[in-house]
C-alpha atoms as a PDB file:
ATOM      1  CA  UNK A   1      -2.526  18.920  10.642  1.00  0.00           C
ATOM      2  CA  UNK A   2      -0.516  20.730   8.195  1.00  0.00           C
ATOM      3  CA  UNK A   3      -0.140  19.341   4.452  1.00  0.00           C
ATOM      4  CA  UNK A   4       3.316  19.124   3.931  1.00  0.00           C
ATOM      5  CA  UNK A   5       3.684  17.995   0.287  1.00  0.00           C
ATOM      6  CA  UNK A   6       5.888  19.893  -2.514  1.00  0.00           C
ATOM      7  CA  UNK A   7       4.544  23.700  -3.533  1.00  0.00           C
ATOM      8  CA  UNK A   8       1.793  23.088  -5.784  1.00  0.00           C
ATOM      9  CA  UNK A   9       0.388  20.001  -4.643  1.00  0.00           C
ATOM     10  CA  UNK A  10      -2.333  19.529  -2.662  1.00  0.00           C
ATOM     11  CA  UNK A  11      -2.517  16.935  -0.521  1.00  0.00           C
ATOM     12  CA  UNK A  12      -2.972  16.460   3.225  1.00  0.00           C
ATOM     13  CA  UNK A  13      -5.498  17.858   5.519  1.00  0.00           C
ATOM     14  CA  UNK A  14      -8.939  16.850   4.251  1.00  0.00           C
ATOM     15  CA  UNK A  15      -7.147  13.388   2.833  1.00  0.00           C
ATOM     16  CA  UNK A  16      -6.188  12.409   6.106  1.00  0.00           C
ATOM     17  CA  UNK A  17      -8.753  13.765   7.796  1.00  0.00           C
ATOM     18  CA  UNK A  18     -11.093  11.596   5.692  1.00  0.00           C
ATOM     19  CA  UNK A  19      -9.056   8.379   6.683  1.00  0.00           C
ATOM     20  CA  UNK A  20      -8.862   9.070  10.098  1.00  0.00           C
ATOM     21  CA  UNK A  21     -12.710   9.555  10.449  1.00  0.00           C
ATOM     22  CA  UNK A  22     -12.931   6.373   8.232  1.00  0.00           C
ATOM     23  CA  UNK A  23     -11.080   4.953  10.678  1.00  0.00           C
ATOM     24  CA  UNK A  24     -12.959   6.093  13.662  1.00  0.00           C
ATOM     25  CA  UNK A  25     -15.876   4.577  11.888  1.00  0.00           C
ATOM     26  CA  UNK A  26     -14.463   1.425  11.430  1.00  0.00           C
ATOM     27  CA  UNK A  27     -13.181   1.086  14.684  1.00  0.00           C
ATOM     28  CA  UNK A  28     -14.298  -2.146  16.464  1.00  0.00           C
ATOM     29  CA  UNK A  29     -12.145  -2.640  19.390  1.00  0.00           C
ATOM     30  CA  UNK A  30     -10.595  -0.257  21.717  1.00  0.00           C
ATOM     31  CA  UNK A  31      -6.799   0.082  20.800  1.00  0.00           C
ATOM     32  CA  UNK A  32      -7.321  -2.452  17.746  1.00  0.00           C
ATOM     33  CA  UNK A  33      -4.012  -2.769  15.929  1.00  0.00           C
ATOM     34  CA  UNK A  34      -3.747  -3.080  12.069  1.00  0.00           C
ATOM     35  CA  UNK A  35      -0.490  -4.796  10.865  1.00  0.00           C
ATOM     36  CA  UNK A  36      -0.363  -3.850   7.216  1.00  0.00           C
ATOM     37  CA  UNK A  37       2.620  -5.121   4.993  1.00  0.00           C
ATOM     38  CA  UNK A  38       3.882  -2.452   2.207  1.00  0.00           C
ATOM     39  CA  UNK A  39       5.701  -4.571  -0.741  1.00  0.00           C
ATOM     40  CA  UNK A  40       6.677  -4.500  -4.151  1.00  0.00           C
ATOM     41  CA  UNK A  41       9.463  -4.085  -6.306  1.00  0.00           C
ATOM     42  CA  UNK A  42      12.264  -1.072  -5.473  1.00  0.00           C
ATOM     43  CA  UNK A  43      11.573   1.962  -7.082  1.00  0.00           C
ATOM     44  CA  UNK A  44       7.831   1.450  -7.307  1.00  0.00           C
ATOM     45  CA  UNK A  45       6.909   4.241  -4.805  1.00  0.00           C
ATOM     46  CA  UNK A  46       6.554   2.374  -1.571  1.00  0.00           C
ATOM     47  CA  UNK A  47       8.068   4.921   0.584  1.00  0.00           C
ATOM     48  CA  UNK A  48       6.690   7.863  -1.050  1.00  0.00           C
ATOM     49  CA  UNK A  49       2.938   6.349  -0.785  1.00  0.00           C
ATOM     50  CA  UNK A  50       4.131   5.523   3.168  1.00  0.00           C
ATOM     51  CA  UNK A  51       5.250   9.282   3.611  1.00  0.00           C
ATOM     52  CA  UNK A  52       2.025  10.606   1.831  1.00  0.00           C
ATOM     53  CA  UNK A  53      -0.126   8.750   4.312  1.00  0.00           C
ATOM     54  CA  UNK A  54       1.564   9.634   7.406  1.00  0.00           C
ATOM     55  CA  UNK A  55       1.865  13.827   5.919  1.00  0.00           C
ATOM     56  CA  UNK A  56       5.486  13.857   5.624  1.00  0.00           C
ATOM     57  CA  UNK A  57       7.350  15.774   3.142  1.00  0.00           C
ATOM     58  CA  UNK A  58       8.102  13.714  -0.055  1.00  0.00           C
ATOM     59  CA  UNK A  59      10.518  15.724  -1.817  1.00  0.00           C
ATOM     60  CA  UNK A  60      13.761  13.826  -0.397  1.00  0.00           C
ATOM     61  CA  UNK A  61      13.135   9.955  -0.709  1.00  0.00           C
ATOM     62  CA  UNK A  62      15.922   7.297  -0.652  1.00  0.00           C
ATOM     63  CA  UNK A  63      15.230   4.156  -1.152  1.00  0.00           C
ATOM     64  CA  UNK A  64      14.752   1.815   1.545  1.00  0.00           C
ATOM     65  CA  UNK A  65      17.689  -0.275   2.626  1.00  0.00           C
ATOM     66  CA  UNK A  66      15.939  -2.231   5.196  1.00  0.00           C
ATOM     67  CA  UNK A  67      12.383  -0.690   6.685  1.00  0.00           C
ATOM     68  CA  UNK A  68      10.619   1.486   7.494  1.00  0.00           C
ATOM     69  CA  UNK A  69       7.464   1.678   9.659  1.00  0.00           C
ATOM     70  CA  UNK A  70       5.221   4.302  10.637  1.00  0.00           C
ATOM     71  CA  UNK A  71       1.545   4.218  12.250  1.00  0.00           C
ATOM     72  CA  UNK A  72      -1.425   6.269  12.124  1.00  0.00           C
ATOM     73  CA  UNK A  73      -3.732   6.748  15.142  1.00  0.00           C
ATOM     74  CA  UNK A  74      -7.162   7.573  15.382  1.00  0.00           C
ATOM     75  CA  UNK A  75      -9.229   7.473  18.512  1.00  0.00           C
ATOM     76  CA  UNK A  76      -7.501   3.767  19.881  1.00  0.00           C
ATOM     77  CA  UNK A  77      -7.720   2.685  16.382  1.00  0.00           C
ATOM     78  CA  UNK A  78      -3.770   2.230  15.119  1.00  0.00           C
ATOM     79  CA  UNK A  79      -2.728   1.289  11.541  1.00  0.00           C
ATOM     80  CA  UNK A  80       0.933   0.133  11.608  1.00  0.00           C
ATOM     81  CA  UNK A  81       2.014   0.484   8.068  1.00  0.00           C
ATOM     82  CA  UNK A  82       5.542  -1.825   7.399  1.00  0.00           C
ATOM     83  CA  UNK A  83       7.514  -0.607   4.443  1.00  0.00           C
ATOM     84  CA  UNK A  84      10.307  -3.342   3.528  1.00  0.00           C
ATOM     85  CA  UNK A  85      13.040  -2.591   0.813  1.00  0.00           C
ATOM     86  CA  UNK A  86      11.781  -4.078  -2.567  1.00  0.00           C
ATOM     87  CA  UNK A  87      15.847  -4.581  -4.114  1.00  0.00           C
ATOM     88  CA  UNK A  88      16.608  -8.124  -5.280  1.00  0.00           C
ATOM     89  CA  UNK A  89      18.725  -9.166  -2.408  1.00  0.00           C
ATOM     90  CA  UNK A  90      16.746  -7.593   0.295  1.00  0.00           C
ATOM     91  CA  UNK A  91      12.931  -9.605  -0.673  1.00  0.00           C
ATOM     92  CA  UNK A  92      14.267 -12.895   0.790  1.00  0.00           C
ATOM     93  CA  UNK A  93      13.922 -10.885   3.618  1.00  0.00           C
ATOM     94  CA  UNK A  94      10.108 -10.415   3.329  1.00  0.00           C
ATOM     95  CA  UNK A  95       9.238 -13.672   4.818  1.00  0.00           C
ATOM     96  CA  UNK A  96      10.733 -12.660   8.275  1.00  0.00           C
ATOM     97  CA  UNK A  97       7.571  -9.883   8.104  1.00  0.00           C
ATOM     98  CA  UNK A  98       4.683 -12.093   7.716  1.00  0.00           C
ATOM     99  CA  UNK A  99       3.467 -12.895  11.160  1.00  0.00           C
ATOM    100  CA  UNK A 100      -0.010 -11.304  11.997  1.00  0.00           C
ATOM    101  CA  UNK A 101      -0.324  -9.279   8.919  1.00  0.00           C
ATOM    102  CA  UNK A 102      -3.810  -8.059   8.350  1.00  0.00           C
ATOM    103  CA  UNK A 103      -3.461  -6.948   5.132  1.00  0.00           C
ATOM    104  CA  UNK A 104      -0.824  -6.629   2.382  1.00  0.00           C
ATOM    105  CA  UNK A 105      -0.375  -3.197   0.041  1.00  0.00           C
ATOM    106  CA  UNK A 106       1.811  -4.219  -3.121  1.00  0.00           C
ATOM    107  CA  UNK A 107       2.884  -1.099  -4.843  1.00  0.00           C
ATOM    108  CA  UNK A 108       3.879  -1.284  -8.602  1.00  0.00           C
ATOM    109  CA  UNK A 109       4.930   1.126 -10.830  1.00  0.00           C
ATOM    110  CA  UNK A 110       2.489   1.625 -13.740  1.00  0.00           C
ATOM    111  CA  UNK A 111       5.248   3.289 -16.081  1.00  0.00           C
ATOM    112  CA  UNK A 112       8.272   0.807 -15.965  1.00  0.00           C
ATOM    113  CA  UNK A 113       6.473  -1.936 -18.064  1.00  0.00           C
ATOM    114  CA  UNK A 114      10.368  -3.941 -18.471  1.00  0.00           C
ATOM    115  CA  UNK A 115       9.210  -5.274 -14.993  1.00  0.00           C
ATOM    116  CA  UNK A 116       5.785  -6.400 -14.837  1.00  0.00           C
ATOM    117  CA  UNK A 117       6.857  -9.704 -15.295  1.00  0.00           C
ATOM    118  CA  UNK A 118       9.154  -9.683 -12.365  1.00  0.00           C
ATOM    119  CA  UNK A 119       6.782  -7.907 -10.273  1.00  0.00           C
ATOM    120  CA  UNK A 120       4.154 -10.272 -11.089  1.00  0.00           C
ATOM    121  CA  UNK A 121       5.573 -13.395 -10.039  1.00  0.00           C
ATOM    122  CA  UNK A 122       6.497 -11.942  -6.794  1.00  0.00           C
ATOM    123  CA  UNK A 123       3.271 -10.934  -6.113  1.00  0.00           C
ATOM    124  CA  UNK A 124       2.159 -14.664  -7.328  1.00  0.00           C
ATOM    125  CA  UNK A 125       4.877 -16.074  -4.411  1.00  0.00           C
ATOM    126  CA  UNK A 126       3.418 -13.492  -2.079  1.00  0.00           C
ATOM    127  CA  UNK A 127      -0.458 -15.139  -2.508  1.00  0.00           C
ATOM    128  CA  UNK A 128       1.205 -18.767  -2.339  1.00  0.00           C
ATOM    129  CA  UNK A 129       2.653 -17.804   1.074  1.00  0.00           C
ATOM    130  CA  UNK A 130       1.050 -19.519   3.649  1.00  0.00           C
ATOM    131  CA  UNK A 131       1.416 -17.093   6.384  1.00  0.00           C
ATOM    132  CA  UNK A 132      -0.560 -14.812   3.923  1.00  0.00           C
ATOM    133  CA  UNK A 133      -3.100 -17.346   3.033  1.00  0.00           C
ATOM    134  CA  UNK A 134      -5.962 -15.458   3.124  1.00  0.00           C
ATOM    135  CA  UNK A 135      -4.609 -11.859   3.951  1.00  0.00           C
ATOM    136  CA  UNK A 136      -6.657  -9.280   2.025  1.00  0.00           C
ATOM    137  CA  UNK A 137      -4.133  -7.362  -1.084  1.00  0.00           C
ATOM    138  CA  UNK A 138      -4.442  -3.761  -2.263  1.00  0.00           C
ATOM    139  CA  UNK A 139      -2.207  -3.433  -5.150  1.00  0.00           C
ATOM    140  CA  UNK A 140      -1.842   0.031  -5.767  1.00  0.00           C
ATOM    141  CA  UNK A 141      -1.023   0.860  -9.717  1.00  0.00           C
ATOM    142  CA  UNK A 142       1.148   3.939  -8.754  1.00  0.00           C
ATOM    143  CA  UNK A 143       2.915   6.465 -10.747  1.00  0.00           C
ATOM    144  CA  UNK A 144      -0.811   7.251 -12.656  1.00  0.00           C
ATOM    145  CA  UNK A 145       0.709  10.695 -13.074  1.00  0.00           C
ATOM    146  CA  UNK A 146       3.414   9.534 -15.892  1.00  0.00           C
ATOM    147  CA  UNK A 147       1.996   9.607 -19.454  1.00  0.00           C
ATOM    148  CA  UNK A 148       3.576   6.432 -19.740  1.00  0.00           C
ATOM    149  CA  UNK A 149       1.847   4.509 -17.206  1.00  0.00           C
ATOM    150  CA  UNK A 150      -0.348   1.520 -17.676  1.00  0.00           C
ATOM    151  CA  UNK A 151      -3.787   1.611 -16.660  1.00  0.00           C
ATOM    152  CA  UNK A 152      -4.971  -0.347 -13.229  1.00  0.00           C
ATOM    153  CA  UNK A 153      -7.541  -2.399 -15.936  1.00  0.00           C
ATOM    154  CA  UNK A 154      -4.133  -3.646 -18.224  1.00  0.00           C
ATOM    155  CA  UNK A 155      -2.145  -4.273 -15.350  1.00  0.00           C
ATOM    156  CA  UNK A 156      -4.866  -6.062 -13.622  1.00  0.00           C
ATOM    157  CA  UNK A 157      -5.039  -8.059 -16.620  1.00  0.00           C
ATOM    158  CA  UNK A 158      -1.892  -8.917 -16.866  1.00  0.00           C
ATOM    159  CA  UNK A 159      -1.352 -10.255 -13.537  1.00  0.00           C
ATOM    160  CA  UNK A 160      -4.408 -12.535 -13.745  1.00  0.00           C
ATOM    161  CA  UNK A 161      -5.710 -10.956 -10.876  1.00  0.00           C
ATOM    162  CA  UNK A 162      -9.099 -11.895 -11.860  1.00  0.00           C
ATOM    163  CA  UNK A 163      -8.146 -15.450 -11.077  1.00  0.00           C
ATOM    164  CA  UNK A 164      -7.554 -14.863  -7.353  1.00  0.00           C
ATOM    165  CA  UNK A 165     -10.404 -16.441  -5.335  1.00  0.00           C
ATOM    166  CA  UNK A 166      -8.797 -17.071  -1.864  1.00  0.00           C
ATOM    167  CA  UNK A 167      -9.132 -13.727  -0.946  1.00  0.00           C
ATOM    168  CA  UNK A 168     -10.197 -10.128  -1.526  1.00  0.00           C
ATOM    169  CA  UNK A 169      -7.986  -7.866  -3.553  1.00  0.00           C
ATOM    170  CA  UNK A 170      -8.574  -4.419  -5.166  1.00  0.00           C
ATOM    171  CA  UNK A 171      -6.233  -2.525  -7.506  1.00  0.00           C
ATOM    172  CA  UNK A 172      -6.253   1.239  -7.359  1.00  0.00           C
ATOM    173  CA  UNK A 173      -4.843   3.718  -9.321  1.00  0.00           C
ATOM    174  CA  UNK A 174      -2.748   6.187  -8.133  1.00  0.00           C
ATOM    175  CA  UNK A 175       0.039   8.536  -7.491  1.00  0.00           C
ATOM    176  CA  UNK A 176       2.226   8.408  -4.440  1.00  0.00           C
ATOM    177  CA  UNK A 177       3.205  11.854  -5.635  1.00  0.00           C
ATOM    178  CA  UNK A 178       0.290  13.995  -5.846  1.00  0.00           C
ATOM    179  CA  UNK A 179      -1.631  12.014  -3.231  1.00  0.00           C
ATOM    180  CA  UNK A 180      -4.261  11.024  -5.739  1.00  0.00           C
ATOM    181  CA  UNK A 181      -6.236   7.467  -5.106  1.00  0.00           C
ATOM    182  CA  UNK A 182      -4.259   6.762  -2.438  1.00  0.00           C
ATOM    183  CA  UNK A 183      -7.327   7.548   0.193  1.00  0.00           C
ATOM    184  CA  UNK A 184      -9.417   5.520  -2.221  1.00  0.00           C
ATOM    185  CA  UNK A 185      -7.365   2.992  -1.848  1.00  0.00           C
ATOM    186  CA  UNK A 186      -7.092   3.142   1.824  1.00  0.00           C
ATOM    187  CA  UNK A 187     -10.829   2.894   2.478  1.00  0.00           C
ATOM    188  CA  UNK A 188     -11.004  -0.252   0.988  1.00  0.00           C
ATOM    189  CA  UNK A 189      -7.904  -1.310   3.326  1.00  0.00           C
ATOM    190  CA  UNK A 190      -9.903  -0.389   6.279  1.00  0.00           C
ATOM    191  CA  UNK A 191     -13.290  -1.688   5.191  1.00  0.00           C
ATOM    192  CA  UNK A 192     -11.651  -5.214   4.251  1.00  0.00           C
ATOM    193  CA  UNK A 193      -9.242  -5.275   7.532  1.00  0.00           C
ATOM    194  CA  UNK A 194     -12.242  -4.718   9.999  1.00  0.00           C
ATOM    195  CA  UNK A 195     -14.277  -6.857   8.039  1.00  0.00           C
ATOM    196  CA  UNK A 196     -11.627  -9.909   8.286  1.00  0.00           C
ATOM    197  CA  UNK A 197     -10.713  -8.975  12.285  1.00  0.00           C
ATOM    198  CA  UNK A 198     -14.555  -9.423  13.256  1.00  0.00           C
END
């Protein structure tokens, strides 16, 4: 598998070699499907985080206007990773993707602190969903590469994570762009998917 990512940054073949053979690991079923639902606000890196997983080339992103879905297989073991536009008149829309999810990524962007409180309380309407009740949540702090991007510890903070007890959740740090934390990130998706399918 070839990295693809802009000159000068590495990312690809070890990364997603190390998912896959987490996934192999974790496999528990022959063929097991993982629905995973990839939210947050537009502009917070959704699709570049999708294209980094799957070893695409990131240079050219637009943003999403409806979705976009891609899966990774491993050994029977598929991860079907929907992307849904995060504009203002497109989240209404989520809903209509909540069916079976397994687990739900919410992407915000650590530098653009004008919208925490926006993306905050729709990740709050997101937990009080009750197709998601339940539904393990990575939310991954992206854009960790910007000088001016919170921490994963203030943002936590700020979203009262700490006060979620219906479910597991874990906030990673990282970068969509360089690749960095995003594998972190995606064992713990894995690990807390299987766990909840057995």
């Amino acid at each position: 598998m070839q990295s693809c990512g802009p000159p000068g940054i590495k990312f690809g073949t070890t990364d997603v070699k190390g998912l896959l053979s987490i996934l192999r690991k974790l496999k528990s079923a022959p063929d097991q499907e993982v629905r995973i639902l990839l939210l947050g606000l537009d502009n917070g890196g959704k699709t570049t985080l999708l294209k980094q997983l799957a070893s695409e080339d990131i240079s050219h992103i637009t943003p999403t206007q409806g979705f976009n879905i891609k899966s990774v297989q491993s050994q029977g073991f598929k991860l079907n990773v929907w992307d849904i536009g995060g504009q203002r008149k497109i989240r209404p829309y989520w809903r209509n993707y909540f069916e079976n999810t397994d687990m739900l990524i919410y992407v915000i962007d650590s530098a653009d602190r004008k919208r925490f409180e926006e993306t905050g309380q729709e990740l709050a309407e997101l937990l009080d969903e009750e197709k998601l009740s339940g539904v393990p949540v990575l939310i991954f702090a992206n854009k960790q590469d910007l000088l001016t991007a919170a921490p994963a510890s203030e943002i936590a903070e700020g979203l009262n994570l700490h006060i979620i007890r219906d479910r597991m959740w874990q906030i990673q740090s990282c970068s969509a762009l360089t690749g960095e934390g995003v594998q972190d990130g995606m064992s713990w998706v894995c690990k807390n998917v299987t766990a909840k399918k057995k």
